[in-house]
PDB file of N, CA and C in Angstrom:
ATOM      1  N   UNK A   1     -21.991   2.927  23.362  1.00  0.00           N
ATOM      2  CA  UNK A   1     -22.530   1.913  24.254  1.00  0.00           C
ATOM      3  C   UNK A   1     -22.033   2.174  25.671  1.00  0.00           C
ATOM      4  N   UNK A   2     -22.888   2.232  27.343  1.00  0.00           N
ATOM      5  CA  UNK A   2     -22.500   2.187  28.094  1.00  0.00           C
ATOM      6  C   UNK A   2     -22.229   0.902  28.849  1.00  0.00           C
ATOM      7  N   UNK A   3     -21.218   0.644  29.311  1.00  0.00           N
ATOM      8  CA  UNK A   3     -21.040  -0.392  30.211  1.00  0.00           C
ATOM      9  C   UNK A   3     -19.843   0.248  31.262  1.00  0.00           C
ATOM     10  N   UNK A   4     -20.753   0.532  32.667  1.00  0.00           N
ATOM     11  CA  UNK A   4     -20.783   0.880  33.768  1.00  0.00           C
ATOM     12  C   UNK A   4     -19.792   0.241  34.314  1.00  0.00           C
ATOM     13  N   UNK A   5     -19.104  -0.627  33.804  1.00  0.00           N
ATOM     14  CA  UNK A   5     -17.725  -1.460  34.080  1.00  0.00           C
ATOM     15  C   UNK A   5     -16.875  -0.214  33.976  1.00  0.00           C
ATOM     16  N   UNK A   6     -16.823   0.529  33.374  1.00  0.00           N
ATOM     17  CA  UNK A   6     -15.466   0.755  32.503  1.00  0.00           C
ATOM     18  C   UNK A   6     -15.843   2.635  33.198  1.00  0.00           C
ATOM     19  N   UNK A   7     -16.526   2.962  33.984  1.00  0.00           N
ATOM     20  CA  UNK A   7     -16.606   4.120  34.927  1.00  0.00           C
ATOM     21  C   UNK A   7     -16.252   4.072  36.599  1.00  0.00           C
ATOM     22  N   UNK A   8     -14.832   4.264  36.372  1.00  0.00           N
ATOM     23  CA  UNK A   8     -13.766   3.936  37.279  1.00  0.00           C
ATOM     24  C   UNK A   8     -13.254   5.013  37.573  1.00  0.00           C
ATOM     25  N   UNK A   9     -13.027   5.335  39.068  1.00  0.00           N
ATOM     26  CA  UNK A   9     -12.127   6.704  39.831  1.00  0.00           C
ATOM     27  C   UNK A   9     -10.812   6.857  38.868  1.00  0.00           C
ATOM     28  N   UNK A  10     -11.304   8.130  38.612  1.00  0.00           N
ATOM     29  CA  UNK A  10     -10.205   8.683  37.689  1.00  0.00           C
ATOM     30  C   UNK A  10     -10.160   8.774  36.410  1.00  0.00           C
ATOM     31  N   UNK A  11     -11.199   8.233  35.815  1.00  0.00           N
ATOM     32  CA  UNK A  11     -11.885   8.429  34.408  1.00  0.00           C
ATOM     33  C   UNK A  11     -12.602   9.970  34.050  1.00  0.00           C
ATOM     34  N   UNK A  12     -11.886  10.470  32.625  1.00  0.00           N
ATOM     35  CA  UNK A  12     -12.715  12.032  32.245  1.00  0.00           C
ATOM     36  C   UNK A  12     -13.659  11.720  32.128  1.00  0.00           C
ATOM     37  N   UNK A  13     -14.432  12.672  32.353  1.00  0.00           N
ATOM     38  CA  UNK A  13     -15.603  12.620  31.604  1.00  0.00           C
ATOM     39  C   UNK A  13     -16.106  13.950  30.769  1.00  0.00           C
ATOM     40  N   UNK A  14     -16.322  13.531  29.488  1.00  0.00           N
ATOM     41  CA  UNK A  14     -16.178  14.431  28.698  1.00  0.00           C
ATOM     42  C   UNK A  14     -17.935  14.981  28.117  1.00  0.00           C
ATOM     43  N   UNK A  15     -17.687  16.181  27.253  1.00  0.00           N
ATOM     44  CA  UNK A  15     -19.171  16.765  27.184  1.00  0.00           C
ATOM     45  C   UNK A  15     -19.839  16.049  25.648  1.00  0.00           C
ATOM     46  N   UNK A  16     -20.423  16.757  25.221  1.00  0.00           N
ATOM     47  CA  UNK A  16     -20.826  16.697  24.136  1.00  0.00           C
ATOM     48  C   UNK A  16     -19.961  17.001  22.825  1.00  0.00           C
ATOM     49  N   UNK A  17     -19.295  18.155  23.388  1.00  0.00           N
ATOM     50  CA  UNK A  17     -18.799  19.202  22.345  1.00  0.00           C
ATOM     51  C   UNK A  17     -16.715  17.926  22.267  1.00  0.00           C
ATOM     52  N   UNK A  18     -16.417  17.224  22.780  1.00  0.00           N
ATOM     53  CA  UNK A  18     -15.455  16.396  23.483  1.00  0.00           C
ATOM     54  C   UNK A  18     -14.839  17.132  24.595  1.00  0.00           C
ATOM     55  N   UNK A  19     -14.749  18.211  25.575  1.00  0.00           N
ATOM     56  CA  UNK A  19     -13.764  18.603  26.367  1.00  0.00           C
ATOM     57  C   UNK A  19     -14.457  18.127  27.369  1.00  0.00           C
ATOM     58  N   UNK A  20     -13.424  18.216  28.348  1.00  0.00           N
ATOM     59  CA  UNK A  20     -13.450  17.565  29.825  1.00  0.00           C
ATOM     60  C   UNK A  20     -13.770  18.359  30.696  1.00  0.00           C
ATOM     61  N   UNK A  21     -14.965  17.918  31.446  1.00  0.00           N
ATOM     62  CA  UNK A  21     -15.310  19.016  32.197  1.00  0.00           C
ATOM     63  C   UNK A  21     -14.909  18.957  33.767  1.00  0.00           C
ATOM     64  N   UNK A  22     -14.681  17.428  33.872  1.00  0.00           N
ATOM     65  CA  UNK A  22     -14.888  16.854  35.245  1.00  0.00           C
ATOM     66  C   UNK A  22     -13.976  15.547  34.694  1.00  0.00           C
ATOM     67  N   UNK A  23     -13.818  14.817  36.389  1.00  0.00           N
ATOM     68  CA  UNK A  23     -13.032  13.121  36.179  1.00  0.00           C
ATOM     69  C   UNK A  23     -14.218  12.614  37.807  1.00  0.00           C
ATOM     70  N   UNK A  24     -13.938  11.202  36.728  1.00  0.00           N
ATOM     71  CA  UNK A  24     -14.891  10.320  38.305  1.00  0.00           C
ATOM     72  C   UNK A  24     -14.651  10.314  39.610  1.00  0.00           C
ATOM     73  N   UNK A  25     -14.950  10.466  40.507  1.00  0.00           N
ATOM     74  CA  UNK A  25     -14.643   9.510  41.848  1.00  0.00           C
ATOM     75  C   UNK A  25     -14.925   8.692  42.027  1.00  0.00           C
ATOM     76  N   UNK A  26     -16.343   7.982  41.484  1.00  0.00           N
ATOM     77  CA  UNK A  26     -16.637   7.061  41.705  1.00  0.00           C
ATOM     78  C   UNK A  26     -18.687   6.813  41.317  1.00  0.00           C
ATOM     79  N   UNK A  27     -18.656   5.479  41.233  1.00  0.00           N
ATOM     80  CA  UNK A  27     -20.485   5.177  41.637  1.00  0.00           C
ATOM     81  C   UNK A  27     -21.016   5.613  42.712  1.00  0.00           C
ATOM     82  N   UNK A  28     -21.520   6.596  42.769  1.00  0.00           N
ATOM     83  CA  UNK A  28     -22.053   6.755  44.323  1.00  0.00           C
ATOM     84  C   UNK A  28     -23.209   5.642  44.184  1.00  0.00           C
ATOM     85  N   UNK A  29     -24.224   5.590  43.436  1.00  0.00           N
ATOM     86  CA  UNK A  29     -25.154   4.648  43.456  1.00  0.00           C
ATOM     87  C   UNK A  29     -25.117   3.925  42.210  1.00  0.00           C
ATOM     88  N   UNK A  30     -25.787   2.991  41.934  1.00  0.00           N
ATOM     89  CA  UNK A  30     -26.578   2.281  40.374  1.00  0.00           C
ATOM     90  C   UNK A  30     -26.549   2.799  39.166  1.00  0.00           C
ATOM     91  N   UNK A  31     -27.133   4.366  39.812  1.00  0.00           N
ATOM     92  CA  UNK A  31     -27.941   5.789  38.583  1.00  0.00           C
ATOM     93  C   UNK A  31     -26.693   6.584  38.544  1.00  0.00           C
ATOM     94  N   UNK A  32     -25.975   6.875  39.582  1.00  0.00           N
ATOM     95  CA  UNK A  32     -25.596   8.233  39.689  1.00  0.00           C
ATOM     96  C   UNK A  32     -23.785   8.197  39.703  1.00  0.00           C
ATOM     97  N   UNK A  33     -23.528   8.738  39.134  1.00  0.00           N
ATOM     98  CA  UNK A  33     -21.934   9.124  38.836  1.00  0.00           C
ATOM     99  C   UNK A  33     -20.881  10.314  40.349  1.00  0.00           C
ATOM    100  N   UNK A  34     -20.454   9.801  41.252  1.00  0.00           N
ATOM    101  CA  UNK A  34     -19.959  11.269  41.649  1.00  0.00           C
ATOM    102  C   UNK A  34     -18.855  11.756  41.276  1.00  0.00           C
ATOM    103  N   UNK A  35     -18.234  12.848  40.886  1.00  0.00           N
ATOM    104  CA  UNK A  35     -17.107  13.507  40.174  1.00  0.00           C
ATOM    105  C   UNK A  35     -16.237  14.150  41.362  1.00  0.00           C
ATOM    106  N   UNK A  36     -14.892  14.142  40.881  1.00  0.00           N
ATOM    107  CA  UNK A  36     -14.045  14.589  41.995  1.00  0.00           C
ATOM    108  C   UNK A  36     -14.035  15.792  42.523  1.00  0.00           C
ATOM    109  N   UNK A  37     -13.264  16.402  43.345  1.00  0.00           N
ATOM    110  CA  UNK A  37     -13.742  17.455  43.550  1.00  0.00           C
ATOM    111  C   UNK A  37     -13.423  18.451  42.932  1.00  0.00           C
ATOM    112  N   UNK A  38     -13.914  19.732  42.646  1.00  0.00           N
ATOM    113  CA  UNK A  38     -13.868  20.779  41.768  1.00  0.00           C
ATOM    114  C   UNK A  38     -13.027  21.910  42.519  1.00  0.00           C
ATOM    115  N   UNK A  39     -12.205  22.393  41.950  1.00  0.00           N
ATOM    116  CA  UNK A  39     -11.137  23.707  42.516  1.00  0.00           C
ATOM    117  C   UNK A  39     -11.390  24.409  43.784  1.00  0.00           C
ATOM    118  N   UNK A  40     -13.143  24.444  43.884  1.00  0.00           N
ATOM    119  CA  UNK A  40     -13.673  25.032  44.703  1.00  0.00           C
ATOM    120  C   UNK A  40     -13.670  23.970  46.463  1.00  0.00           C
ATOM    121  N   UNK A  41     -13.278  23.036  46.023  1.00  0.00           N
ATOM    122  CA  UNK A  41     -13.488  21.790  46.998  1.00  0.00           C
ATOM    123  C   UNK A  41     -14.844  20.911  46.890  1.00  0.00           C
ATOM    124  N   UNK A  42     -15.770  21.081  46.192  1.00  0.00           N
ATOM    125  CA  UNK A  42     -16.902  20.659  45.501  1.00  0.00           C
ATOM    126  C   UNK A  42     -17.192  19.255  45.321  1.00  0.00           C
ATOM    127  N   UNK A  43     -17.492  18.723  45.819  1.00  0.00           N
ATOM    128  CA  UNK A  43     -18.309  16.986  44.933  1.00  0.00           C
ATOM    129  C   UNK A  43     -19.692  17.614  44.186  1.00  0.00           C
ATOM    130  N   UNK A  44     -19.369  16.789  42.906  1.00  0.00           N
ATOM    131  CA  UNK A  44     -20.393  17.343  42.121  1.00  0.00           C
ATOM    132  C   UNK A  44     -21.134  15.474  41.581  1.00  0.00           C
ATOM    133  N   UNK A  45     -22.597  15.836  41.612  1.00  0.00           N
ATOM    134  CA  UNK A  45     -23.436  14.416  40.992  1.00  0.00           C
ATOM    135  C   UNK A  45     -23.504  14.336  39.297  1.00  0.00           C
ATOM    136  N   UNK A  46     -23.453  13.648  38.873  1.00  0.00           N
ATOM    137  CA  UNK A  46     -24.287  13.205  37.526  1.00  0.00           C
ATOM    138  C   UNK A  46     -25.474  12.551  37.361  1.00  0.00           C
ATOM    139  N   UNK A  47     -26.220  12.486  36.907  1.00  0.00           N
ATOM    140  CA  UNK A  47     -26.974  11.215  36.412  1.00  0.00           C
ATOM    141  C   UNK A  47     -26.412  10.055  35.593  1.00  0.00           C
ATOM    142  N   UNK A  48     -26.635   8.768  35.408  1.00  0.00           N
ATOM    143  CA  UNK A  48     -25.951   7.936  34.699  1.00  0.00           C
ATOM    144  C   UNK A  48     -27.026   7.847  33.253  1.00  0.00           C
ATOM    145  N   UNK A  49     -27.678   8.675  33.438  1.00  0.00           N
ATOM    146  CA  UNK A  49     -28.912   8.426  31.915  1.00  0.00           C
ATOM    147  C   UNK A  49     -28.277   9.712  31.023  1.00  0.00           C
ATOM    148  N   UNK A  50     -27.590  10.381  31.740  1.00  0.00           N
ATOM    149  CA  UNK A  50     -26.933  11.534  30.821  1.00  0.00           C
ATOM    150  C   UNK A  50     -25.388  10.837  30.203  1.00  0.00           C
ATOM    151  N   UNK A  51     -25.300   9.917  30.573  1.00  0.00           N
ATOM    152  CA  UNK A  51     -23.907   9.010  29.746  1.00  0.00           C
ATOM    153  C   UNK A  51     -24.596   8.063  28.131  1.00  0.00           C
ATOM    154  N   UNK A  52     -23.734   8.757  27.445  1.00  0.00           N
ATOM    155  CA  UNK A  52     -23.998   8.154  25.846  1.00  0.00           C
ATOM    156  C   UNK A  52     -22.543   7.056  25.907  1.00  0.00           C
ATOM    157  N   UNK A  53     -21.542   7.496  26.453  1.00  0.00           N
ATOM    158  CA  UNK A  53     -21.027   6.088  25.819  1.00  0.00           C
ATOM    159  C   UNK A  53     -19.332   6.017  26.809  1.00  0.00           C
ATOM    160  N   UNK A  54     -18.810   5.074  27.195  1.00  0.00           N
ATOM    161  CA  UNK A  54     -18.039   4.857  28.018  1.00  0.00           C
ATOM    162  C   UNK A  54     -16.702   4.181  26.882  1.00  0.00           C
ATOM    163  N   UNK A  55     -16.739   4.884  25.928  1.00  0.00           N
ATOM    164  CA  UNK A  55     -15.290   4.183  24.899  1.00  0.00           C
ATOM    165  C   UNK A  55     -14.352   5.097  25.802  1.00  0.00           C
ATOM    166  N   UNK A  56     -13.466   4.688  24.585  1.00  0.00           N
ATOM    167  CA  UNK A  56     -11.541   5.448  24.608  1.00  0.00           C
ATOM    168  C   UNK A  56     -11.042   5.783  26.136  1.00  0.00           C
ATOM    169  N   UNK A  57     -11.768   5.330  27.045  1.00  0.00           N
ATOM    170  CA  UNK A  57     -10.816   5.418  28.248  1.00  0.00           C
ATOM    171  C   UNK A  57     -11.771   6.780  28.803  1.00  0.00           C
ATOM    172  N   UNK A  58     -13.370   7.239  28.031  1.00  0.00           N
ATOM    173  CA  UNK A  58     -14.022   8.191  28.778  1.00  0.00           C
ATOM    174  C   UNK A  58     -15.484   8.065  28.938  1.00  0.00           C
ATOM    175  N   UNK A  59     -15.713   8.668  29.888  1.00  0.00           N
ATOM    176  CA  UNK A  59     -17.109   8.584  29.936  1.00  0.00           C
ATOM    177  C   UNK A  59     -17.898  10.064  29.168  1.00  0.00           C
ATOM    178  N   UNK A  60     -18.338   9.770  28.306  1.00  0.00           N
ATOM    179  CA  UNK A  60     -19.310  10.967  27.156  1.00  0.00           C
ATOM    180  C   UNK A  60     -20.469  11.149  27.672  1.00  0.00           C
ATOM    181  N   UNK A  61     -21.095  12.559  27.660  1.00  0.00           N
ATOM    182  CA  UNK A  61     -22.249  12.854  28.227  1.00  0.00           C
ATOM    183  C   UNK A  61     -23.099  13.610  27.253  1.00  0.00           C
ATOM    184  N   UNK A  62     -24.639  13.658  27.213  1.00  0.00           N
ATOM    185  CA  UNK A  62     -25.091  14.082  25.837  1.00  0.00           C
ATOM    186  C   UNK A  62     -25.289  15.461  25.936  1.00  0.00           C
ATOM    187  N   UNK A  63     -24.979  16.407  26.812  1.00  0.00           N
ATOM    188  CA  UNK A  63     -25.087  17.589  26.771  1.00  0.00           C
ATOM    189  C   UNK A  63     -23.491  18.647  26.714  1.00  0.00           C
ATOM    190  N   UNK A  64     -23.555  19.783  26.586  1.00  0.00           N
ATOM    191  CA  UNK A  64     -22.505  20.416  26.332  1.00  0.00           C
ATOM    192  C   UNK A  64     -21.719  20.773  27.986  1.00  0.00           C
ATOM    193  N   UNK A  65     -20.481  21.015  28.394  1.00  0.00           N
ATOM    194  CA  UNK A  65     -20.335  21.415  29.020  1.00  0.00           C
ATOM    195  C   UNK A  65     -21.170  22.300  30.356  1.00  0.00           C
ATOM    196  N   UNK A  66     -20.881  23.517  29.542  1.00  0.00           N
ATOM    197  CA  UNK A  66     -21.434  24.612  30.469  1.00  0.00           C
ATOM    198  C   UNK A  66     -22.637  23.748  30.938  1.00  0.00           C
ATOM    199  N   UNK A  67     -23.358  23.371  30.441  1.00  0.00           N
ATOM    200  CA  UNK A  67     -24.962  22.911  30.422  1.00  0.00           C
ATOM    201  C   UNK A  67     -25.136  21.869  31.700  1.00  0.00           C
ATOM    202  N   UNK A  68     -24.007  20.786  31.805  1.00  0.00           N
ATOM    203  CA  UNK A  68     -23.776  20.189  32.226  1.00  0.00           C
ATOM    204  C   UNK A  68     -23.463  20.314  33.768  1.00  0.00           C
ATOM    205  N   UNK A  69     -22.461  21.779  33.860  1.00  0.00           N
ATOM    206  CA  UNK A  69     -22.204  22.261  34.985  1.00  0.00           C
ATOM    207  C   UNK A  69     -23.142  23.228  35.380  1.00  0.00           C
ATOM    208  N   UNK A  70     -24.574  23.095  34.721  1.00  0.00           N
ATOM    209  CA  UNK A  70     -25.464  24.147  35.370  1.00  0.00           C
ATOM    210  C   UNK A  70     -26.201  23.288  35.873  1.00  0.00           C
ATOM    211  N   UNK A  71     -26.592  21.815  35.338  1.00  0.00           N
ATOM    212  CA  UNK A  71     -27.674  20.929  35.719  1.00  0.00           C
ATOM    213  C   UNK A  71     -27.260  20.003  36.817  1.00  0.00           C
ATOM    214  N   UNK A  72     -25.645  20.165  37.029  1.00  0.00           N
ATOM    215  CA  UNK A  72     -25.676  18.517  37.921  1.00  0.00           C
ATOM    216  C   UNK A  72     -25.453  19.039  39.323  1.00  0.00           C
ATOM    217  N   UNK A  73     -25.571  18.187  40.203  1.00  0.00           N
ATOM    218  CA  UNK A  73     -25.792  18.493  41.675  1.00  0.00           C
ATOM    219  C   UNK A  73     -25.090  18.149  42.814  1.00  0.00           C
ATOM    220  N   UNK A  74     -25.168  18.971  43.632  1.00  0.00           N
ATOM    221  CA  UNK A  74     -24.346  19.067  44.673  1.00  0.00           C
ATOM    222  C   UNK A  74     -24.473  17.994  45.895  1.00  0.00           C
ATOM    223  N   UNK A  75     -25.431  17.650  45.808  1.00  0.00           N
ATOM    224  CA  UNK A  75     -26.182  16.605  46.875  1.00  0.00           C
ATOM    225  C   UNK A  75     -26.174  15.406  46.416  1.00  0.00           C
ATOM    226  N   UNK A  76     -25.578  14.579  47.340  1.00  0.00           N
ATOM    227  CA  UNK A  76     -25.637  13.180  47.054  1.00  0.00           C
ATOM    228  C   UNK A  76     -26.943  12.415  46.994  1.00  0.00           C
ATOM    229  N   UNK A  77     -26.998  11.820  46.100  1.00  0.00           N
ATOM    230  CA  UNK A  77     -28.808  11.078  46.380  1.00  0.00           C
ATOM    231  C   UNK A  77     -29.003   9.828  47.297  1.00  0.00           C
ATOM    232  N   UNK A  78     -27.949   9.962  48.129  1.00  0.00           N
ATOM    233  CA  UNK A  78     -27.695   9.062  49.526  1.00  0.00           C
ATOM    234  C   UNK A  78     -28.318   9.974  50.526  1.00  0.00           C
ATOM    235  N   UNK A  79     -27.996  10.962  50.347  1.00  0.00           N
ATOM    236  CA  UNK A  79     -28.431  12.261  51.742  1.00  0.00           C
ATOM    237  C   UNK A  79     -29.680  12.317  51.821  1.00  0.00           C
ATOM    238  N   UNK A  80     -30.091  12.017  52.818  1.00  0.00           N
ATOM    239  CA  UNK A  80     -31.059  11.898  53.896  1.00  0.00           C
ATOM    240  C   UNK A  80     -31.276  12.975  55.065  1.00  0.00           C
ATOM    241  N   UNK A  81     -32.318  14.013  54.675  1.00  0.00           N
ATOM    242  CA  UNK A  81     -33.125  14.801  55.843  1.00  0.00           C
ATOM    243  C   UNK A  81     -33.934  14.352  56.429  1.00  0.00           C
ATOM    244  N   UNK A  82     -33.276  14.739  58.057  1.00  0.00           N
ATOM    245  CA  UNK A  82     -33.909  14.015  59.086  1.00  0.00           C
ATOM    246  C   UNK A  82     -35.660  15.128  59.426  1.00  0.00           C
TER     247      UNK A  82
END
C-alpha cells in the first residue's frame, strides 16, 4: 500500500529485486519522487506510479534496479523552457 506520508528525505528506496538503488530527497511534485544526489553529483526523478508500497521504513518500486536507473530522469518536471 502507498501512502505518500511515509516518503520522507532520507528514505531508501528499494527495487524490485529488494536492493537499494537510491534514498529520497524529497516530493518534488504530487507524481514525482526526487532522489538524492548520485556519486556523480546527479538529482535523479522517479515517477510516483512506479511505487508499489511504502512499508518497513522504504519506498519499493516495481521494476528492477538497473531498469530503474535506465528509465528515471534527470529533469525536474518543474523545469520550464523558455
Amino acid at each position: 500500500m502507498i501512502n505518500i506520508d511515509q516518503i520522507k528525505p532520507d528514505t531508501p528506496v528499494v527495487c524490485s529485486e529488494d536492493g537499494q538503488f537510491a534514498t529520497v530527497d524529497h516530493m518534488e511534485t504530487t507524481d514525482t519522487i526526487k532522489l538524492k544526489k548520485d556519486d556523480a553529483g546527479q538529482h535523479h526523478y522517479i515517477p510516483l506510479i512506479w511505487v508499489t508500497s511504502t512499508d518497513d521504513g522504504k519506498v519499493k518500486v516495481d521494476r528492477p534496479g538497473d531498469q530503474a536507473m535506465k528509465e528515471w530522469s534527470t529533469v525536474s518536471p518543474n523545469y520550464v523552457i523558455d
